[in-house]
Protein backbone atom coordinates (compact mmCIF):
# COMPACT_ATOMS: atom_id res chain seq x y z
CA UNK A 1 0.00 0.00 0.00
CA UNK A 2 1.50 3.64 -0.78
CA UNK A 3 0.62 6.49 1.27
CA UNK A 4 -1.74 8.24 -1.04
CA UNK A 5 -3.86 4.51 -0.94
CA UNK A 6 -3.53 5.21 2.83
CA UNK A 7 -5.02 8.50 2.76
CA UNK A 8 -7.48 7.50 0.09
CA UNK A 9 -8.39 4.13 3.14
CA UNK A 10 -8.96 7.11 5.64
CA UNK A 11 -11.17 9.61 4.42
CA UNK A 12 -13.50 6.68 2.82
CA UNK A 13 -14.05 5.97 6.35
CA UNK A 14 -15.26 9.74 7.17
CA UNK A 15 -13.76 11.10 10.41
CA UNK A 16 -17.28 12.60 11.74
CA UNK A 17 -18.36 9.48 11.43
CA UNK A 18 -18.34 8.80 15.72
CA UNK A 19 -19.21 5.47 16.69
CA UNK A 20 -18.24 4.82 20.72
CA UNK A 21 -17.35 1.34 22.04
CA UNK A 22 -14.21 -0.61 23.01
CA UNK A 23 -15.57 -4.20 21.67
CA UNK A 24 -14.20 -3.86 18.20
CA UNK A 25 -10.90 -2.21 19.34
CA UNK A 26 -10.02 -4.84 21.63
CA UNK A 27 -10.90 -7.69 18.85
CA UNK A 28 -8.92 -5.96 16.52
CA UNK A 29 -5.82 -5.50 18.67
CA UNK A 30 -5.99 -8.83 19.78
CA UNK A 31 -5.64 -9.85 15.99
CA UNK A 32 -2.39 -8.12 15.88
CA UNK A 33 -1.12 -9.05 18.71
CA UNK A 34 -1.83 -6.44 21.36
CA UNK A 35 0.93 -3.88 20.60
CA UNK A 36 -1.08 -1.27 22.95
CA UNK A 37 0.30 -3.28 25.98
CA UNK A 38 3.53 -3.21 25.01
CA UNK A 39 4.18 0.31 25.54
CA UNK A 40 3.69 1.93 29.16
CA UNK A 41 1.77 5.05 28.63
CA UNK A 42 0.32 7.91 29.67
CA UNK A 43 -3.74 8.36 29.63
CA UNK A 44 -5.33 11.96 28.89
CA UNK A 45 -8.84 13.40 28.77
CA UNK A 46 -10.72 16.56 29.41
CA UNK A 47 -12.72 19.23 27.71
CA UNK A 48 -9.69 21.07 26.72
CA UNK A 49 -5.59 21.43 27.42
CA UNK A 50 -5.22 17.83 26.86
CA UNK A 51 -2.96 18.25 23.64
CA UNK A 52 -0.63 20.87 25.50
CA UNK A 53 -0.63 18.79 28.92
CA UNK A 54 0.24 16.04 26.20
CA UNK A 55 2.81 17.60 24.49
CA UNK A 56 4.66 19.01 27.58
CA UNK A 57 4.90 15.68 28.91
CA UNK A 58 6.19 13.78 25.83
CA UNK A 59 8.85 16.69 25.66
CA UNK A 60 10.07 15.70 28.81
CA UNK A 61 10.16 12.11 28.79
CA UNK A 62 12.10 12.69 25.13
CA UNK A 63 14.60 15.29 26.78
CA UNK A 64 15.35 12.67 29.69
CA UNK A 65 17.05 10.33 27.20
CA UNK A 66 13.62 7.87 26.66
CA UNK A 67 11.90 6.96 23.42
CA UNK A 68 8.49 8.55 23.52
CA UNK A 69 5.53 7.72 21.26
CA UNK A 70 2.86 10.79 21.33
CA UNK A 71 -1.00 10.23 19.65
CA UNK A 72 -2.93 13.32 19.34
CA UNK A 73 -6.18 14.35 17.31
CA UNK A 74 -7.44 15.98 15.01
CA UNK A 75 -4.23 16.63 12.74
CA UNK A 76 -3.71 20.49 11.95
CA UNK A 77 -1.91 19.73 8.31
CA UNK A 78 -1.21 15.84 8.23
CA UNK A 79 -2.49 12.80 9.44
CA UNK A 80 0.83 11.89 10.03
CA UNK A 81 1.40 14.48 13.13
CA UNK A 82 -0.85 12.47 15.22
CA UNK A 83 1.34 9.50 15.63
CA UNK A 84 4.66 11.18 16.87
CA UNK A 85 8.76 9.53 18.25
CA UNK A 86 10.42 11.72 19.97
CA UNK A 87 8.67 14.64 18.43
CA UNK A 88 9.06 13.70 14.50
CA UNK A 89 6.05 12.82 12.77
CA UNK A 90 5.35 9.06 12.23
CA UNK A 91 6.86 8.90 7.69
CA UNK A 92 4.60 8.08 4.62
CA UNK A 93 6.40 4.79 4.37
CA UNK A 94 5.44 3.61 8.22
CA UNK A 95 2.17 5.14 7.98
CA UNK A 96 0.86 3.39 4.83
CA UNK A 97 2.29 -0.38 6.19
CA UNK A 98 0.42 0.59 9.51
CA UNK A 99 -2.54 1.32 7.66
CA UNK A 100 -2.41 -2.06 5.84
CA UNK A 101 -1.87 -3.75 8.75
CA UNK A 102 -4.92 -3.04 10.40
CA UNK A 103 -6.81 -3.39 7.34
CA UNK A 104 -5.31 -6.28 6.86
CA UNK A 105 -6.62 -6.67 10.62
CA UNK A 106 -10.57 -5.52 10.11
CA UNK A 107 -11.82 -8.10 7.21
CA UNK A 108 -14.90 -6.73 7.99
CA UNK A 109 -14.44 -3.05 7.43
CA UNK A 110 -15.78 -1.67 10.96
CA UNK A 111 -13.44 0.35 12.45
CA UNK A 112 -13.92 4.04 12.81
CA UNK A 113 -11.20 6.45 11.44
CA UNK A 114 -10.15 7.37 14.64
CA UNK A 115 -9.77 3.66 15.45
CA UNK A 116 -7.61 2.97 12.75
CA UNK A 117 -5.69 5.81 13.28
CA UNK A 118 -5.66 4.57 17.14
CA UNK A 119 -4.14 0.82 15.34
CA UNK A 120 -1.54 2.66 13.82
CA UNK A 121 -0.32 4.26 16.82
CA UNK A 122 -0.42 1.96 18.52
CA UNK A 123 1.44 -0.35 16.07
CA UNK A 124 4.19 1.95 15.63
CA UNK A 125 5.25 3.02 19.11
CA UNK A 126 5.35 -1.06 19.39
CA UNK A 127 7.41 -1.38 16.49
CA UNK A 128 10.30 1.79 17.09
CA UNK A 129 10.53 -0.15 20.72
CA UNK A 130 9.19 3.11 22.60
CA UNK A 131 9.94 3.23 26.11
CA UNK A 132 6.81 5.13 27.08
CA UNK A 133 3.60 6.68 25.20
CA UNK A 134 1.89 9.50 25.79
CA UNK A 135 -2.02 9.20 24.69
CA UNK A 136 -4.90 11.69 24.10
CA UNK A 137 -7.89 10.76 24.26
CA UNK A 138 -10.25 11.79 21.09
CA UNK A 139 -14.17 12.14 22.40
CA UNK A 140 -14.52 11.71 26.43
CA UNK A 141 -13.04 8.61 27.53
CA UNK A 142 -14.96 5.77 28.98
CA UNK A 143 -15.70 4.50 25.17
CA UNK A 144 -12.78 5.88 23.43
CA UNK A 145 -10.75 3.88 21.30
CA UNK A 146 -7.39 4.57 23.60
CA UNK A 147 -9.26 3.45 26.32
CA UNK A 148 -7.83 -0.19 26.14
CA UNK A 149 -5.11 0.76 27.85
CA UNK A 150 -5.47 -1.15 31.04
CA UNK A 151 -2.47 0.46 33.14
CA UNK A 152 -1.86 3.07 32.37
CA UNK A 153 1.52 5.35 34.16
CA UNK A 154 -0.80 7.86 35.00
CA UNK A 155 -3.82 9.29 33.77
CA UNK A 156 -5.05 13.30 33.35
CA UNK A 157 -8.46 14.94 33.29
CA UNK A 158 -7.17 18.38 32.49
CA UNK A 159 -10.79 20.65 32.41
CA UNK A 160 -14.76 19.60 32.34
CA UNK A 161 -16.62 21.87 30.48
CA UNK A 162 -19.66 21.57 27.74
CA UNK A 163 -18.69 19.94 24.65
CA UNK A 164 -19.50 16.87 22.62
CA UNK A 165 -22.80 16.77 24.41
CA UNK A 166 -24.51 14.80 22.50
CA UNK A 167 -22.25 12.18 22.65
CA UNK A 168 -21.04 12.70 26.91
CA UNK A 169 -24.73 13.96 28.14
CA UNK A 170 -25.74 17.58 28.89
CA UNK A 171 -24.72 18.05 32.46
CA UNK A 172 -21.22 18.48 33.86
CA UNK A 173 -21.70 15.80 36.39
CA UNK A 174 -22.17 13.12 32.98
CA UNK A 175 -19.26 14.65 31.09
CA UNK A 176 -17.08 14.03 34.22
CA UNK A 177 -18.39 10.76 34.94
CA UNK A 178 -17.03 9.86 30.65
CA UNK A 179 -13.55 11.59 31.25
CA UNK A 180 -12.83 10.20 34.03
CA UNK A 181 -13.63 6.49 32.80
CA UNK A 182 -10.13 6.60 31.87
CA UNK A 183 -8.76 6.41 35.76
CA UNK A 184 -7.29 2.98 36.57
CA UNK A 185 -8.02 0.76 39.87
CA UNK A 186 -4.39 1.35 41.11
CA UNK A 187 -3.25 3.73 39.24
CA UNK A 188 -2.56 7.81 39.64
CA UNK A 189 -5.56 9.53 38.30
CA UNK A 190 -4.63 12.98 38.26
CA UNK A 191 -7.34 16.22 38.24
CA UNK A 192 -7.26 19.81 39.03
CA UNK A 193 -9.21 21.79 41.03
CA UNK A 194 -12.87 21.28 38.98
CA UNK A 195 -16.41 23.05 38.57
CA UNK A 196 -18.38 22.06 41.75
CA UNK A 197 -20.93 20.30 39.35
CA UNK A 198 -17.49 18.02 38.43
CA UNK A 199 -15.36 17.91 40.72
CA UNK A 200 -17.28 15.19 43.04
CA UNK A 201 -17.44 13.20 40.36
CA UNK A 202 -14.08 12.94 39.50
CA UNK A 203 -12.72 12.81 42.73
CA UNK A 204 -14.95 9.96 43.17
CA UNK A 205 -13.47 8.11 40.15
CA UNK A 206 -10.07 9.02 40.87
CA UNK A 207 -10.77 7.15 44.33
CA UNK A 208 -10.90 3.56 42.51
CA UNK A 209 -6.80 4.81 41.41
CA UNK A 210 -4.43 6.74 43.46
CA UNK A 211 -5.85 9.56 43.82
CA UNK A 212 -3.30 12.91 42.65
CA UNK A 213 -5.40 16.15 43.11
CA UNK A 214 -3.70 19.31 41.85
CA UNK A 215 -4.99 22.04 43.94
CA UNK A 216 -2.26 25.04 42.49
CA UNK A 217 -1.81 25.80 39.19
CA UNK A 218 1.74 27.67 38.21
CA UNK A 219 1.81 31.26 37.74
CA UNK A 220 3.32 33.36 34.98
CA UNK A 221 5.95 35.71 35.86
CA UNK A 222 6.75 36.51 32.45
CA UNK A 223 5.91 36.30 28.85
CA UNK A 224 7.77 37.08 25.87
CA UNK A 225 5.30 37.16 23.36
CA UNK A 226 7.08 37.65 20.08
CA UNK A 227 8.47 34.56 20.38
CA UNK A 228 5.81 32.50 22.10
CA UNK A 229 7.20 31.80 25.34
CA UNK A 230 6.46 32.40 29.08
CA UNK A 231 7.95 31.52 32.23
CA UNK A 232 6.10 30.01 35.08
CA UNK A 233 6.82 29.66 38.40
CA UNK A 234 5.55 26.68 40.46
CA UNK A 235 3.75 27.07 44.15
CA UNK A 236 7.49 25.82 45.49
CA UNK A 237 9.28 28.45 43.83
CA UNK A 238 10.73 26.89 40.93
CA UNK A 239 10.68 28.50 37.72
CA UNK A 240 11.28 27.50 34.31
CA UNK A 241 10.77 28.39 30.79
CA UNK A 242 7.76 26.70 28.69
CA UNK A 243 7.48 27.25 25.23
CA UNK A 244 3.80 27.90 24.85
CA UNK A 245 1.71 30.81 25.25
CA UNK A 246 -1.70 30.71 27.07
CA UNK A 247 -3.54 31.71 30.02
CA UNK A 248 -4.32 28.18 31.12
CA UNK A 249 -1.04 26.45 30.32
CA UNK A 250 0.19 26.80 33.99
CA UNK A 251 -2.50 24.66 34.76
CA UNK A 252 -1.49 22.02 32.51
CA UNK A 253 2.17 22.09 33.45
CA UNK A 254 1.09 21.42 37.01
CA UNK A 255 -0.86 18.58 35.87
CA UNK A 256 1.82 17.29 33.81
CA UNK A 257 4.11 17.66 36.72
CA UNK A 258 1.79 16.10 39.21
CA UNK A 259 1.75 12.81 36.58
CA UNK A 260 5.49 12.40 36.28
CA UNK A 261 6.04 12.34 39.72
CA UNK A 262 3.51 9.76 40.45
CA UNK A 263 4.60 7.87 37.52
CA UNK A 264 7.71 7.20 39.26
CA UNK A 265 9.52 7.52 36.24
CA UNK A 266 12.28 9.49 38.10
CA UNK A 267 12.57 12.22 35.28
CA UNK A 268 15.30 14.71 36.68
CA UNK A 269 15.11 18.51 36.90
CA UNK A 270 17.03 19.19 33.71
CA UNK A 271 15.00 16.97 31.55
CA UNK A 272 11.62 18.80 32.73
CA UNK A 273 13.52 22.42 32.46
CA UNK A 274 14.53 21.16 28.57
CA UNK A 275 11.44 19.39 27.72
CA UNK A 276 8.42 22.45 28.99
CA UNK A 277 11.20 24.89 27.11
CA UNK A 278 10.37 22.73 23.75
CA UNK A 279 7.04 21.55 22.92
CA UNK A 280 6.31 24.10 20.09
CA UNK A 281 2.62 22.67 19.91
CA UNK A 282 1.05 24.79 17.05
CA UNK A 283 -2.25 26.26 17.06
CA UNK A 284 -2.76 27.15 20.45
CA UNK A 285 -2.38 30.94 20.59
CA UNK A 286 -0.03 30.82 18.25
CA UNK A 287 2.07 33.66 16.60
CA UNK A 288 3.08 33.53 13.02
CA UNK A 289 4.88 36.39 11.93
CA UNK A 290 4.28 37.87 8.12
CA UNK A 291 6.00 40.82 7.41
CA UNK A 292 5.48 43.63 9.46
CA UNK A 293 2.01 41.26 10.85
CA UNK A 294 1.26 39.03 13.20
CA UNK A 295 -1.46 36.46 12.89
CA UNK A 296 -3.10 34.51 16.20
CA UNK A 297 -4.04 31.00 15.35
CA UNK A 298 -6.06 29.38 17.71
CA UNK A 299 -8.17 26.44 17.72
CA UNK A 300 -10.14 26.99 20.71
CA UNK A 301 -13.81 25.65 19.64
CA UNK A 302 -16.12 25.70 22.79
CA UNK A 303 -16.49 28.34 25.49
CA UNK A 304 -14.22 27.24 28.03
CA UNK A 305 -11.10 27.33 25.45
CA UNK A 306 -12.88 30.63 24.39
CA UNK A 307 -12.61 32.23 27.83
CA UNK A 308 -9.28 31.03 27.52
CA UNK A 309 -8.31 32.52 24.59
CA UNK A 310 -10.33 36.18 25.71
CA UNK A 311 -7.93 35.83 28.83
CA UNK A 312 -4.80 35.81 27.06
CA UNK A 313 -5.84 38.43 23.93
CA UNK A 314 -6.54 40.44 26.72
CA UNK A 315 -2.80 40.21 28.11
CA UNK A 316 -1.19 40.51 25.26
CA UNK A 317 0.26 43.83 23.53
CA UNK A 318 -1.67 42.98 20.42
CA UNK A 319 -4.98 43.50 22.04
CA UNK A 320 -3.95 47.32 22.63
CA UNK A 321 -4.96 48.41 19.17
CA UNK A 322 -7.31 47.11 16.30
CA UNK A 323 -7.17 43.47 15.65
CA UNK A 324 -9.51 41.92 12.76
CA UNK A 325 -10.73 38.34 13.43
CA UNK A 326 -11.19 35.59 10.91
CA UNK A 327 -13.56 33.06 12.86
CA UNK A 328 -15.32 29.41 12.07
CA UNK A 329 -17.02 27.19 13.24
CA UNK A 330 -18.21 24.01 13.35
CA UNK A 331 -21.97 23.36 13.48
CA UNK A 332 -22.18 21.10 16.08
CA UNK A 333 -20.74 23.66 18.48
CA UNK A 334 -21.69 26.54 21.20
CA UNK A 335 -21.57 29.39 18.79
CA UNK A 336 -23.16 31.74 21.22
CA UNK A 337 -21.10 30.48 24.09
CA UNK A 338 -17.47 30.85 22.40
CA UNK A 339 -18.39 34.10 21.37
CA UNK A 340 -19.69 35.44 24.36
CA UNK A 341 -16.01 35.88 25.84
CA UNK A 342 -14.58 37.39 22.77
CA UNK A 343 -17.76 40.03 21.99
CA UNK A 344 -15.81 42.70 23.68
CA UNK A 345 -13.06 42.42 21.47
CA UNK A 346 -14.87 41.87 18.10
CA UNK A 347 -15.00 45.34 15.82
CA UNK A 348 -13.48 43.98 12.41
CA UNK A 349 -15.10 39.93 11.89
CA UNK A 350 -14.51 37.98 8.81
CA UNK A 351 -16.36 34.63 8.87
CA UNK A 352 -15.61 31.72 6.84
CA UNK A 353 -16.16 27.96 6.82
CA UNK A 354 -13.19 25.38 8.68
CA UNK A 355 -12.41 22.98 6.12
CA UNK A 356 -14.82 20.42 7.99
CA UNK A 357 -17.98 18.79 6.48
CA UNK A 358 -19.61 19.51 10.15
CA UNK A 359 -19.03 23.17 9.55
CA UNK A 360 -21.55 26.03 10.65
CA UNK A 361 -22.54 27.85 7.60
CA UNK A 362 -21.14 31.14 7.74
CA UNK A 363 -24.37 32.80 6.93
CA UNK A 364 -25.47 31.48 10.41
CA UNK A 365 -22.16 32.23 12.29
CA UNK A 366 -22.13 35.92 11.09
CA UNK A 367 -25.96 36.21 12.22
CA UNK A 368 -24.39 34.91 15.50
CA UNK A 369 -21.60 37.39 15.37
CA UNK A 370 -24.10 40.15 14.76
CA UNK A 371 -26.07 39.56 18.26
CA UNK A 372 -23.03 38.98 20.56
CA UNK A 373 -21.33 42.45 18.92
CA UNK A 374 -24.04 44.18 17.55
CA UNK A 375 -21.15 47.00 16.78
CA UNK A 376 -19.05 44.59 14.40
CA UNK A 377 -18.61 45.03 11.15
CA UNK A 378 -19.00 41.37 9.78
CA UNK A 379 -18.17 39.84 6.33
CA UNK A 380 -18.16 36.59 4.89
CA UNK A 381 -15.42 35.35 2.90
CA UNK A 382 -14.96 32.16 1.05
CA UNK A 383 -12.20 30.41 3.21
CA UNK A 384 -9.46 31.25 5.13
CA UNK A 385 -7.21 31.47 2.40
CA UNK A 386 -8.98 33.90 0.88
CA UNK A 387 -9.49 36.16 4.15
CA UNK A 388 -6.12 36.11 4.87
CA UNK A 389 -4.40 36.82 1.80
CA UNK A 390 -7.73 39.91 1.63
CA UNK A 391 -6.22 41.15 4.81
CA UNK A 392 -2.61 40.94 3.89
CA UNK A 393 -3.30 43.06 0.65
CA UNK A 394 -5.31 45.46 2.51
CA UNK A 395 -2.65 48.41 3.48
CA UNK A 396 -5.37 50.12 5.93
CA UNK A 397 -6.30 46.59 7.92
CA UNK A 398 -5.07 46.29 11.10
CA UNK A 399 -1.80 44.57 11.51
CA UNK A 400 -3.04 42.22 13.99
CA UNK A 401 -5.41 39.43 13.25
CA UNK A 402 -7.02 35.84 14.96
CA UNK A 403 -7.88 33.33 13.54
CA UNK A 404 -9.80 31.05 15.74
CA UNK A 405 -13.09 28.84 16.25
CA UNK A 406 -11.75 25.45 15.43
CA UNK A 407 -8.89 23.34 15.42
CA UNK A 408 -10.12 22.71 11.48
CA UNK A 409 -9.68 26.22 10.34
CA UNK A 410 -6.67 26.68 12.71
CA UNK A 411 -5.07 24.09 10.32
CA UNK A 412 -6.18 25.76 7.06
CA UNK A 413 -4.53 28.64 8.13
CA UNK A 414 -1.04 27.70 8.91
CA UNK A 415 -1.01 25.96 5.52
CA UNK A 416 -1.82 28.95 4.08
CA UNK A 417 1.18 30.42 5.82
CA UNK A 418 3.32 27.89 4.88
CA UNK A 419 3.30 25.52 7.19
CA UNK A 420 3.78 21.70 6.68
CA UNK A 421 3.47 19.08 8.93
């Protein structure tokens, strides 16, 4: 099988087509051999800063000398940047044979694309002999594909908020319950300090593991935003560099913290300084510099990543002057909600459609636009190629933009920049 054939396997198989369960992931690793216990790993869920809690802590466990598999979803450019070793992307050649093994592996044609994708991590951190894995989960937890993984390190619920409702139930208190499915009898379960509606529920859950509550997230003493860095300083006093820019991150580097420690891994001071100084995880208040502009992409897509995202606009030297935003969404989202936070900052709107087939039509998104910032002056453009090469051209737009709304369009628009995977 060649790599394009791979590709072509994938999107017959439609990744918003969702269908929850661990039966025909466990029948289908079995077939090859269970490579998802032969890798220890690293379990994480929650609403949102799973992929940056993720990414810090395979940075780590690569800077202290070990062979570290990282799975992520969705992709930003390439499918290929969900399956990670030590940081490089998993290659066309090792992708494709992946692919035809667990085809080769589902006769029957009934895994998800997620769940193949889930096989091919799986297979490959097996095959490159990782030492350790570092897993995010892709919807909730309890019936997500990566939760096979019986023992896991450690395991993370980073945030409960509303999302995926349809799918993890309408209250907090059922959305918990999902997430934290993926805590292990005997194993750390580690949580931070949670919405009341939540937090019993998780605690609870982590109860059946060890339980690891993070009560203190780190602080930021300083940011250097040009080049999309902060320094945090933990509730001991310790401060180090992380390369990643957000309100929320300190959270997550407590968290990842927390997990190491209870891992018992033993990962020395050095390694954690090099790895949080390293994880370059794109898309998540992101600045890409283009001429004398600067572009935010983020792909914050419910209202929890949108307060977020308000939280750190509203930090950051860009928000001091005009900013036009390029926004999408996707239709099975909160528009209302994720635009609440950013209404006070919305004057200059350009709406267009993520590259999704679950995308909100902009029509409908600008209407939405129009009631949370009744002041805004809103167009519609055709994509987000379009809007940003409109604003680039345009000597009298503002030389700040965002691009944000979903980790679709968030993609779309660092290709357009130039980006590859």
């Amino acid at each position: 099988m060649t790599y394009a054939e791979a590709l072509a396997v994938l999107e017959a198989r439609q990744e918003t087509r969702v269908e929850l369960g661990l039966a025909r992931m466990r029948a289908h690793l079995a077939r090859l051999g269970d490579p998802h216990e032969a890798v220890p790993a690293f379990h994480v869920a929650g609403t949102n800063g799973k992929g940056s809690t993720c990414a810090m802590l395979a940075a780590v466990l690569a800077a202290s000398g070990r062979r570290t598999g990282l799975y992520i979803s969705p992709h930003l450019i390439s499918p290929r940047e969900r399956v990670r070793v030590d940081g490089a992307p998993i290659s066309e050649r090792a992708f494709a044979d992946a692919v035809a093994r667990a085809l080769a592996a589902d006769a029957a044609g009934e895994l998800t694309y997620f769940e193949l994708m889930t096989s091919v991590a799986f297979q490959h951190f097996a095959r490159r002999r990782c030492d350790v894995a570092v897993l995010e989960t892709g919807l909730g937890g309890r019936l997500d594909a990566t939760n096979v993984v019986s023992a896991p390190l450690a395991a993370i619920v980073t945030s409960i908020d509303f999302d995926h409702m349809q799918y993890l139930g309408d209250t907090l208190a059922q959305i918990a319950r999902e997430k934290a499915a993926i805590f292990k009898r005997g194993r750390p379960a580690v949580y931070p300090e949670l919405p009341r509606a939540a937090a019993s529920v998780v605690a609870a859950a982590a109860r059946a593991g060890v339980p690891v509550p993070v009560r203190r997230a780190w602080t930021t003493t300083g940011v250097d935003w040009a080049r999309g860095r902060q320094t945090l300083r933990s509730p001991d006093g310790r401060r180090c560099r992380l390369g990643l820019l957000g309100a929320r991150q300190g959270r997550n580097a407590a968290l990842a913290r927390a997990a190491l420690e209870a891992s018992g891994l033993g990962v020395d001071e050095r390694s954690w300084r090099r790895g949080l100084a390293a994880p370059g995880w794109h898309g998540r208040f992101e600045p890409v510099r283009l001429g004398r502009r600067t572009l935010i992409v983020d792909g914050g897509h419910n209202p929890e990543a949108a307060r977020a995202l308000a939280a750190t606009w509203r930090a950051s030297p860009w928000s001091r002057r005009p900013a036009r935003w390029i926004l999408g969404l996707l239709r099975d989202k909160d528009a209302a909600g994720v635009l609440r936070p950013l209404s006070a900052f919305l004057r200059d709107v350009v709406i267009v459609r993520p590259p999704s087939p679950r995308a909100l039509e902009p029509d409908a998104l600008a209407e939405a636009v129009r009631r949370a910032a009744p002041r805004a002056r809103v167009t519609i453009e055709s994509g987000v190629e379009t809007a940003l090469a409109a604003w680039r051209r345009d000597r009298g737009a503002p030389d700040a933009a965002v691009c944000a709304g979903s980790l679709y369009l968030a993609g779309a628009a660092l290709k357009a920049c130039g980006r590859t995977a």
